[in-house]
PDB file of N, CA and C in Angstrom:
ATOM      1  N   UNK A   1     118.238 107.589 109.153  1.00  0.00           N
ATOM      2  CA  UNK A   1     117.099 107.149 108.375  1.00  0.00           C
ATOM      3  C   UNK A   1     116.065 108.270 108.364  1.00  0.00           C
ATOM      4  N   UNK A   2     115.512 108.345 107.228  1.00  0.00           N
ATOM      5  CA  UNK A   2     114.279 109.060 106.875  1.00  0.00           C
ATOM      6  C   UNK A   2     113.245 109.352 107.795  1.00  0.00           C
ATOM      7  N   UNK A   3     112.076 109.973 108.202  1.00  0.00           N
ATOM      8  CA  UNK A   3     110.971 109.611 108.660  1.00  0.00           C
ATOM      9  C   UNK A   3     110.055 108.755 107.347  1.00  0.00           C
ATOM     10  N   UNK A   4     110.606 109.060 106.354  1.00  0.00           N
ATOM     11  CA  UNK A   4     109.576 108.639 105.412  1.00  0.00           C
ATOM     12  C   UNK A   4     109.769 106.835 105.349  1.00  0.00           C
ATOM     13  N   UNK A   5     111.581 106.806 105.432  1.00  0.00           N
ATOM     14  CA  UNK A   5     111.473 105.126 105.141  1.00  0.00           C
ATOM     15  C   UNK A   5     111.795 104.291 106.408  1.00  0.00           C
ATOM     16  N   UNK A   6     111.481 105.424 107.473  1.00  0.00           N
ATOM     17  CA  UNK A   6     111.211 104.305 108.890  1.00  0.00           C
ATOM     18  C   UNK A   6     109.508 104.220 108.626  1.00  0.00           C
ATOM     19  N   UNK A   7     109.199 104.857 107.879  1.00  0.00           N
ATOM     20  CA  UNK A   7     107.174 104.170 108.038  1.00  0.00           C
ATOM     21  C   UNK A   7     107.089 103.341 107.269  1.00  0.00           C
ATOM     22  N   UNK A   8     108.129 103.092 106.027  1.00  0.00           N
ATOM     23  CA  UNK A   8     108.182 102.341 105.337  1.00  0.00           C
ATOM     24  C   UNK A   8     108.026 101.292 105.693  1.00  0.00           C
ATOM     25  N   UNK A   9     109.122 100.782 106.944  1.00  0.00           N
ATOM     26  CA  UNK A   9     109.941  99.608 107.410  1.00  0.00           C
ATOM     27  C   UNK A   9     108.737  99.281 108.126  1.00  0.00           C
ATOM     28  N   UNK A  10     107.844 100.287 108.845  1.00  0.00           N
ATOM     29  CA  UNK A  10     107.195  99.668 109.740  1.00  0.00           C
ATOM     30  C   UNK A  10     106.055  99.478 109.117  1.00  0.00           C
ATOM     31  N   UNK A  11     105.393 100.077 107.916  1.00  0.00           N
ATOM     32  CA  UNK A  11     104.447  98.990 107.351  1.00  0.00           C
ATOM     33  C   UNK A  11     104.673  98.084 106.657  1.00  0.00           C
ATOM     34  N   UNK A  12     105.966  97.546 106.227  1.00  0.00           N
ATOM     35  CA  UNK A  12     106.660  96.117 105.752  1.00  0.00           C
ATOM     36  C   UNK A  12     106.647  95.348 107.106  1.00  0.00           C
ATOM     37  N   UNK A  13     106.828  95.853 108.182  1.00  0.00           N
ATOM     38  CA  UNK A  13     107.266  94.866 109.573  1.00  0.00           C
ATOM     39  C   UNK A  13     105.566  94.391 109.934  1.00  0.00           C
ATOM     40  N   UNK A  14     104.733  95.255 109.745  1.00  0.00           N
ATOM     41  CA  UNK A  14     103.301  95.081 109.812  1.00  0.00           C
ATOM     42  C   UNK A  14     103.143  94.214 109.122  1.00  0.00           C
ATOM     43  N   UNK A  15     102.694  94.304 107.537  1.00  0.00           N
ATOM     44  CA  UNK A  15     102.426  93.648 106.711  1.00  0.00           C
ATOM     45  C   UNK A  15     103.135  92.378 107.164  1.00  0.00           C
ATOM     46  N   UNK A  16     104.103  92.025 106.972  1.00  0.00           N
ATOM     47  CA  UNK A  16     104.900  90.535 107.124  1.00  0.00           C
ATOM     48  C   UNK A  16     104.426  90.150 108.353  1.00  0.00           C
ATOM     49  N   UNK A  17     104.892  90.799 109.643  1.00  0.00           N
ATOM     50  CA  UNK A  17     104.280  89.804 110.459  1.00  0.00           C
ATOM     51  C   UNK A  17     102.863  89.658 110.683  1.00  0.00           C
ATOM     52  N   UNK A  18     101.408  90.157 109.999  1.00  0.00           N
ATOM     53  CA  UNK A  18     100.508  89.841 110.160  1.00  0.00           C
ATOM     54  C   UNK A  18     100.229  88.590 108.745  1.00  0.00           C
ATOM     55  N   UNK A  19     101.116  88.645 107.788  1.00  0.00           N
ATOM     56  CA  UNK A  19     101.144  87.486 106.931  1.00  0.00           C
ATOM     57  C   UNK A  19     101.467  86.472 107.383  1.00  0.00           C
ATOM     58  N   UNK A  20     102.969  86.173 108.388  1.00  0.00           N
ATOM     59  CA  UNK A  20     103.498  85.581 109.028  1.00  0.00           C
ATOM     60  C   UNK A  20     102.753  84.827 110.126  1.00  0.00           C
ATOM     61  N   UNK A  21     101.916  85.851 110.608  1.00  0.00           N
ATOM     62  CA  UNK A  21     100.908  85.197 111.323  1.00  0.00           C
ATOM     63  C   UNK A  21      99.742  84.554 110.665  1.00  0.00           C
ATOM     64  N   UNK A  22      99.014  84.725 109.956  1.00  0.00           N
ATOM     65  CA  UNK A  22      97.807  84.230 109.232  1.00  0.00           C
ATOM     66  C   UNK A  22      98.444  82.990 109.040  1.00  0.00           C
ATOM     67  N   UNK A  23      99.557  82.989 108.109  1.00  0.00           N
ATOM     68  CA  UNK A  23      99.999  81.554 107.658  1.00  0.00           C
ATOM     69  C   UNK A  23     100.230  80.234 108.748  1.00  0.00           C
ATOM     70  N   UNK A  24     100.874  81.205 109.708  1.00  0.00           N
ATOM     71  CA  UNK A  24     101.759  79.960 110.937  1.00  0.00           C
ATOM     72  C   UNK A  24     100.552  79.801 111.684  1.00  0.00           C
ATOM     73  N   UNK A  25      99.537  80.590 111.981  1.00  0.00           N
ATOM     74  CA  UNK A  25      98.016  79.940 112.756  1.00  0.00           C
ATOM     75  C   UNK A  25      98.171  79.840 114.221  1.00  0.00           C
ATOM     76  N   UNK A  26      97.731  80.054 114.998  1.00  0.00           N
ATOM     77  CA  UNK A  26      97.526  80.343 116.681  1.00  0.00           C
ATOM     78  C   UNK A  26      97.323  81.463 117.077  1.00  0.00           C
ATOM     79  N   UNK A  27      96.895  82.278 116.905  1.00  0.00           N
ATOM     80  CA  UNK A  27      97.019  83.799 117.208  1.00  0.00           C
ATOM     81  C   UNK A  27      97.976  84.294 116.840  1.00  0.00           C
ATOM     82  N   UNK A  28      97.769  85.776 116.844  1.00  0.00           N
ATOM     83  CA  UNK A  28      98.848  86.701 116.765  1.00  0.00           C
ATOM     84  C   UNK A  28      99.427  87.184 118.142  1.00  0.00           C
ATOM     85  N   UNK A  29     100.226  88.343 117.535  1.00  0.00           N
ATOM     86  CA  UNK A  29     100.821  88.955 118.675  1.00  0.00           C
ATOM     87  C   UNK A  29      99.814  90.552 118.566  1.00  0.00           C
ATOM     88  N   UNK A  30      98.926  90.662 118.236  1.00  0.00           N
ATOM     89  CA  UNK A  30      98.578  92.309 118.187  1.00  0.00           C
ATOM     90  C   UNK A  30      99.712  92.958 117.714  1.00  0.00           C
ATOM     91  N   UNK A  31      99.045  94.329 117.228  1.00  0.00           N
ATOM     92  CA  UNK A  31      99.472  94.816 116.212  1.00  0.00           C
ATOM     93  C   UNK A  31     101.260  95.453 116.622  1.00  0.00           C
ATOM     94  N   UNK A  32     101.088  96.001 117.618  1.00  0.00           N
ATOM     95  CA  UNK A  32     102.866  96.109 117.438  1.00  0.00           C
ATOM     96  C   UNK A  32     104.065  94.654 118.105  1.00  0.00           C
ATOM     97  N   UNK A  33     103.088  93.602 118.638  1.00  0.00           N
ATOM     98  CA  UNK A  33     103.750  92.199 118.433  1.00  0.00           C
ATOM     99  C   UNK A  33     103.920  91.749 117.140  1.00  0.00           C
ATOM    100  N   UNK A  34     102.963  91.884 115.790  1.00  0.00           N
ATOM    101  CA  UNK A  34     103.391  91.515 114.645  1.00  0.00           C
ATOM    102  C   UNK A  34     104.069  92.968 113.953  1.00  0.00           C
ATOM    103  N   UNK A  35     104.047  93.926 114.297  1.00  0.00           N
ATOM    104  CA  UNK A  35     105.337  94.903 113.903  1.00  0.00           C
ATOM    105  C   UNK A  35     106.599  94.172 114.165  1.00  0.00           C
ATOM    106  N   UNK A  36     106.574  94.068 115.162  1.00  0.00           N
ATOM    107  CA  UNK A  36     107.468  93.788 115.885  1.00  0.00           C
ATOM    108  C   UNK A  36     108.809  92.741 115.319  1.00  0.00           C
ATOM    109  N   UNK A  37     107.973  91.650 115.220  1.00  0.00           N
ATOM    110  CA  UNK A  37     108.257  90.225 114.705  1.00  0.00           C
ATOM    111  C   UNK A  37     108.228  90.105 113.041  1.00  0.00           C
ATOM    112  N   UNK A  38     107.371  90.971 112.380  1.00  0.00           N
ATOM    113  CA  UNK A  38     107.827  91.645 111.128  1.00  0.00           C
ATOM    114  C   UNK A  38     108.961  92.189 110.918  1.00  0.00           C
ATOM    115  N   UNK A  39     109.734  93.181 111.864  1.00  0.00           N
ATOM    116  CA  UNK A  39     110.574  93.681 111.777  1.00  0.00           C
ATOM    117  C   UNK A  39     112.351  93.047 111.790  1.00  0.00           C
ATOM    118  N   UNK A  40     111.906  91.973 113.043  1.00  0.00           N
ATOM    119  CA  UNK A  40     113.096  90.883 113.124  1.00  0.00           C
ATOM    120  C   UNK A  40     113.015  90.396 111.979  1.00  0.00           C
ATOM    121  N   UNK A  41     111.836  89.729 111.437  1.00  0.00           N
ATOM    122  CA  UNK A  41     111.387  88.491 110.549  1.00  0.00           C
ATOM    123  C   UNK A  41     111.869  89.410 108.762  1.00  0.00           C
ATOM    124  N   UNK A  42     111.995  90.478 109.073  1.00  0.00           N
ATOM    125  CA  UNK A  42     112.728  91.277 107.630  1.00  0.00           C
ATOM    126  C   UNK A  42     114.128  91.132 107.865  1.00  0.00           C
ATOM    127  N   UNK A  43     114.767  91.718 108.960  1.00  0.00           N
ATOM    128  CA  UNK A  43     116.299  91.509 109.254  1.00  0.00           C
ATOM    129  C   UNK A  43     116.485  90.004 108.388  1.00  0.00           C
ATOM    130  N   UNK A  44     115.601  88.954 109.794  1.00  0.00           N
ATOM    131  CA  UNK A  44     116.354  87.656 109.171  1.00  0.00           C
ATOM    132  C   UNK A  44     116.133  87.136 107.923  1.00  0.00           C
ATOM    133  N   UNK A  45     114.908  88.039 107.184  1.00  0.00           N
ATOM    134  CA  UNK A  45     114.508  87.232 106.103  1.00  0.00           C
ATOM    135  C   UNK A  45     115.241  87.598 105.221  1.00  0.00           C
ATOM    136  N   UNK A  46     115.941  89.580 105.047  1.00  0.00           N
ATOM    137  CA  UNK A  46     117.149  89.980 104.212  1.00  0.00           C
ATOM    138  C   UNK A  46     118.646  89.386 104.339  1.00  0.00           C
ATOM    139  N   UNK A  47     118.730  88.707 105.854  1.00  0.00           N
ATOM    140  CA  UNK A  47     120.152  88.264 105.612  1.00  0.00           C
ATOM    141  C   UNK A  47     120.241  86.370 105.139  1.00  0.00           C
ATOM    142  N   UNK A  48     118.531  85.934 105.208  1.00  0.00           N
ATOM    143  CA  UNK A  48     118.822  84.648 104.796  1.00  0.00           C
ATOM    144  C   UNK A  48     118.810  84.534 102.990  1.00  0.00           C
ATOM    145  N   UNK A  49     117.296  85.448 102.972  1.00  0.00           N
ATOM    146  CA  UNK A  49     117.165  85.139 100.828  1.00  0.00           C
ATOM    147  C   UNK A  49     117.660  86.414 100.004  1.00  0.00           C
ATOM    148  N   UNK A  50     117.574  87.428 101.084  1.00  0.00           N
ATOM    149  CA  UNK A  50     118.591  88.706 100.191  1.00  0.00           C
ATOM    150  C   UNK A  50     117.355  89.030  98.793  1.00  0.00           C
ATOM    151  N   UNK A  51     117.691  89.983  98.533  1.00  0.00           N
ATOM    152  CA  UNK A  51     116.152  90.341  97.213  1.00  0.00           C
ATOM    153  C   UNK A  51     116.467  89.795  96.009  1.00  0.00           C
ATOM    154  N   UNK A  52     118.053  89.326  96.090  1.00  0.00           N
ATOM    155  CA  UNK A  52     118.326  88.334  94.879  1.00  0.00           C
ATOM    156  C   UNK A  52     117.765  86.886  94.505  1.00  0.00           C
ATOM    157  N   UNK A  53     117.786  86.041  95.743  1.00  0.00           N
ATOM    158  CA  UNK A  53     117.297  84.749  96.115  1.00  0.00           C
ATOM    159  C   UNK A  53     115.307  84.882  95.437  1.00  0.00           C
ATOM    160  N   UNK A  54     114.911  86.017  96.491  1.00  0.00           N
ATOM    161  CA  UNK A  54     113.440  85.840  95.883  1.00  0.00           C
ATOM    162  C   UNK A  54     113.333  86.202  95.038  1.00  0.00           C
ATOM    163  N   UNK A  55     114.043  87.068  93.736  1.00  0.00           N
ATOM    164  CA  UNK A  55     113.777  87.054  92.693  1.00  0.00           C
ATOM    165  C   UNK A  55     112.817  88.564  92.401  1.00  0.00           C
ATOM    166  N   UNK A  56     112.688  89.476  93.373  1.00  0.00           N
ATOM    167  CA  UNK A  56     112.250  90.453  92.777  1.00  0.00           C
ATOM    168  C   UNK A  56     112.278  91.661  93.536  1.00  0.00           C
ATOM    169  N   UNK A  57     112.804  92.681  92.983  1.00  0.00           N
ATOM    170  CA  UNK A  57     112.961  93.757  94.895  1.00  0.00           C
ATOM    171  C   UNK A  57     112.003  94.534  94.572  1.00  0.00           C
ATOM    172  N   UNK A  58     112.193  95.869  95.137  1.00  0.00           N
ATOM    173  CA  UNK A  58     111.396  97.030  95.667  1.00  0.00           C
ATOM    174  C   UNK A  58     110.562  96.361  96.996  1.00  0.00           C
ATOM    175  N   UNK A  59     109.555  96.701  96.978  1.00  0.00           N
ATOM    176  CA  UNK A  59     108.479  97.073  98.032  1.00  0.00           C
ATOM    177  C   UNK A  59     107.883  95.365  98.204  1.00  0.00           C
ATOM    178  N   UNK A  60     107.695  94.718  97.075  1.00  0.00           N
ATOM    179  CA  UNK A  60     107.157  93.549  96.983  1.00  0.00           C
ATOM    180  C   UNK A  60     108.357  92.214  97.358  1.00  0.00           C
ATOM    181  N   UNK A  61     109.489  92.686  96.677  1.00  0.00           N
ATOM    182  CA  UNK A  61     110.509  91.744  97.282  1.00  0.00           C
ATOM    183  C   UNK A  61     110.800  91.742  98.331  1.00  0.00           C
ATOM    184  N   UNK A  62     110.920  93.169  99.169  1.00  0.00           N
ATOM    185  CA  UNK A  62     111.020  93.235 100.944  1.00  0.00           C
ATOM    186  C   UNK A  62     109.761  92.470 101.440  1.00  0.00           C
ATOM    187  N   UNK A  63     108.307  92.667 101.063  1.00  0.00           N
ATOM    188  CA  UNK A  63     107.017  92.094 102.227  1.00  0.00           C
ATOM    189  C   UNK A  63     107.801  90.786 101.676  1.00  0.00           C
ATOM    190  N   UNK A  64     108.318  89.824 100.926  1.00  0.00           N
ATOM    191  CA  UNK A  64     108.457  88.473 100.409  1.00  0.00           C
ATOM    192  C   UNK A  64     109.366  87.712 101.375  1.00  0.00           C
ATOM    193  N   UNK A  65     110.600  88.446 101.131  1.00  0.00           N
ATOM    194  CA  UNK A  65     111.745  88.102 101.933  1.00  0.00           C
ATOM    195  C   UNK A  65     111.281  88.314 103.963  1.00  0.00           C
ATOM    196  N   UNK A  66     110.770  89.609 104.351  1.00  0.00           N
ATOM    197  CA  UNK A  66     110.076  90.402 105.202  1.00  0.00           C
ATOM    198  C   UNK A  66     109.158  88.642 106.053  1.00  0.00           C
ATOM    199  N   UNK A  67     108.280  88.387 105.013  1.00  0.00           N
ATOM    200  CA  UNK A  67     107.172  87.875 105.518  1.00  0.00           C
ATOM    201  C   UNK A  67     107.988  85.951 105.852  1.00  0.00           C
ATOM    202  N   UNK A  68     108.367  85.793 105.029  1.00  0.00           N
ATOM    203  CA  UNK A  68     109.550  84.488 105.029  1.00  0.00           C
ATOM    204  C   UNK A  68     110.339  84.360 106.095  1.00  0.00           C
ATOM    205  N   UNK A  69     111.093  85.551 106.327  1.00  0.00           N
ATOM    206  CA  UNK A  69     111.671  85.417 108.034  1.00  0.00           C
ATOM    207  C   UNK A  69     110.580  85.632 109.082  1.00  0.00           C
ATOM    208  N   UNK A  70     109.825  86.392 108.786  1.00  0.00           N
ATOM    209  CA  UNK A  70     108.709  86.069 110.053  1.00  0.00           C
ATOM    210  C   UNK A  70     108.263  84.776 110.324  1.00  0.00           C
ATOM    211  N   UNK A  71     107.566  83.785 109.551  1.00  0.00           N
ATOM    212  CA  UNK A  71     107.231  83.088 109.473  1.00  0.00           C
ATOM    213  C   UNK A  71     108.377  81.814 110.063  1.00  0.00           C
ATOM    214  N   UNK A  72     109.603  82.085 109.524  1.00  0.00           N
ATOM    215  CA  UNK A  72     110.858  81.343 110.934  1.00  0.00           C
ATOM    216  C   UNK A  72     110.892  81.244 112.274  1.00  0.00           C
ATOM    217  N   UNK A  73     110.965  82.973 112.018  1.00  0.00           N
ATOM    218  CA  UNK A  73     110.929  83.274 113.201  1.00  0.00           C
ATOM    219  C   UNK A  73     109.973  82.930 114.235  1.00  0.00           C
ATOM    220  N   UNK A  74     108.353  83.130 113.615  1.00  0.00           N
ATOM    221  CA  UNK A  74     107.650  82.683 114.675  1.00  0.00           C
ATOM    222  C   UNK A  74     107.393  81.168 114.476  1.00  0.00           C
ATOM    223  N   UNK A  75     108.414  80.186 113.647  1.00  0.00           N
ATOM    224  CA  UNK A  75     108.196  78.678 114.304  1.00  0.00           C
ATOM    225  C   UNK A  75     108.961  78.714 115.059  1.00  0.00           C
ATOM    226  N   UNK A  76     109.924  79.023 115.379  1.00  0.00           N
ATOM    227  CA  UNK A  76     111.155  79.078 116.260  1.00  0.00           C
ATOM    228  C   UNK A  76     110.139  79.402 117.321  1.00  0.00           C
ATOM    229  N   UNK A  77     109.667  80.598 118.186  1.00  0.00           N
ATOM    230  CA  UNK A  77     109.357  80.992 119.051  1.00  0.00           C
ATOM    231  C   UNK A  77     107.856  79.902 119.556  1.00  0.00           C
ATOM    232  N   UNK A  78     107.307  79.378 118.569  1.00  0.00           N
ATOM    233  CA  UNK A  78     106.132  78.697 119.130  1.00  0.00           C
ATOM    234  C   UNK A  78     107.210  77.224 119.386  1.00  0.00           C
ATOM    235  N   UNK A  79     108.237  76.949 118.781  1.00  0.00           N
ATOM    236  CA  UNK A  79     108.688  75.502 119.055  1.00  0.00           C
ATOM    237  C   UNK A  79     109.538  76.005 120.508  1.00  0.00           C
ATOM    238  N   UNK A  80     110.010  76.942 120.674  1.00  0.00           N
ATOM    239  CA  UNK A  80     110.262  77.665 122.466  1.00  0.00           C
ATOM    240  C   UNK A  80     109.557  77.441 123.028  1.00  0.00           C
ATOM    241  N   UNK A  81     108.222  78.312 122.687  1.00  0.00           N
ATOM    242  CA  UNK A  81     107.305  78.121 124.079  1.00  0.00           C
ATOM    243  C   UNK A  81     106.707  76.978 124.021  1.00  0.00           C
ATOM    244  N   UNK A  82     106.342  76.002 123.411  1.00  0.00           N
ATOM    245  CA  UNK A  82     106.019  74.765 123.534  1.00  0.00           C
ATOM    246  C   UNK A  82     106.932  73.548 124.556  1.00  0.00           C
ATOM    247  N   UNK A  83     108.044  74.159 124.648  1.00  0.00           N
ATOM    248  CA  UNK A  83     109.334  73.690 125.379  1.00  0.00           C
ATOM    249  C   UNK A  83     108.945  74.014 126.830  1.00  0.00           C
TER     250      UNK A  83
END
C-alpha cells in the first residue's frame, strides 16, 4: 500500500468512527480509539454493504459503508460491556 492511500484509510477510519460515535452517543474512544474502530467498522462495513449495496463509491461511498460498520460495531461492543 501507498503512503498516500494508507492516509487515506486513516482519515476514512477517523471520519467514520467519529460519525459512528456522534450517532451511537456515550462517549467516544479518542481520537485513535475512533481511528481505530473506524477502521474495523470499514472492513466490516465493506464486507457487509460492499459500495454496490450503498449505492455510490469513491471517497463518499467508503465514509458511508466505513461509518455503517462502525456504528455495528460499536453496538456490539457497548451491548459487551454492558454484559
Amino acid at each position: 500500500m501507498e503512503p498516500q492511500g494508507l492516509i487515506i484509510w486513516l482519515v476514512i477510519g477517523a471520519v467514520a468512527g467519529w460519525l459512528a460515535g456522534q450517532i451511537v452517543k456515550g462517549g467516544g474512544f479518542g481520537l485513535v480509539g475512533d481511528i481505530i474502530v473506524g477502521i474495523i467498522g470499514s472492513v466490516l462495513g465493506g464486507w457487509l454493504f460492499g459500495t454496490y449495496v450503498v449505492g455510490t463509491g469513491g471517497i463518499l461511498g467508503a465514509i458511508i459503508a466505513s461509518t455503517l460498520g462502525a456504528i455495528i460495531l460499536l453496538f456490539i461492543l457497548r451491548l459487551i460491556k454492558r454484559a
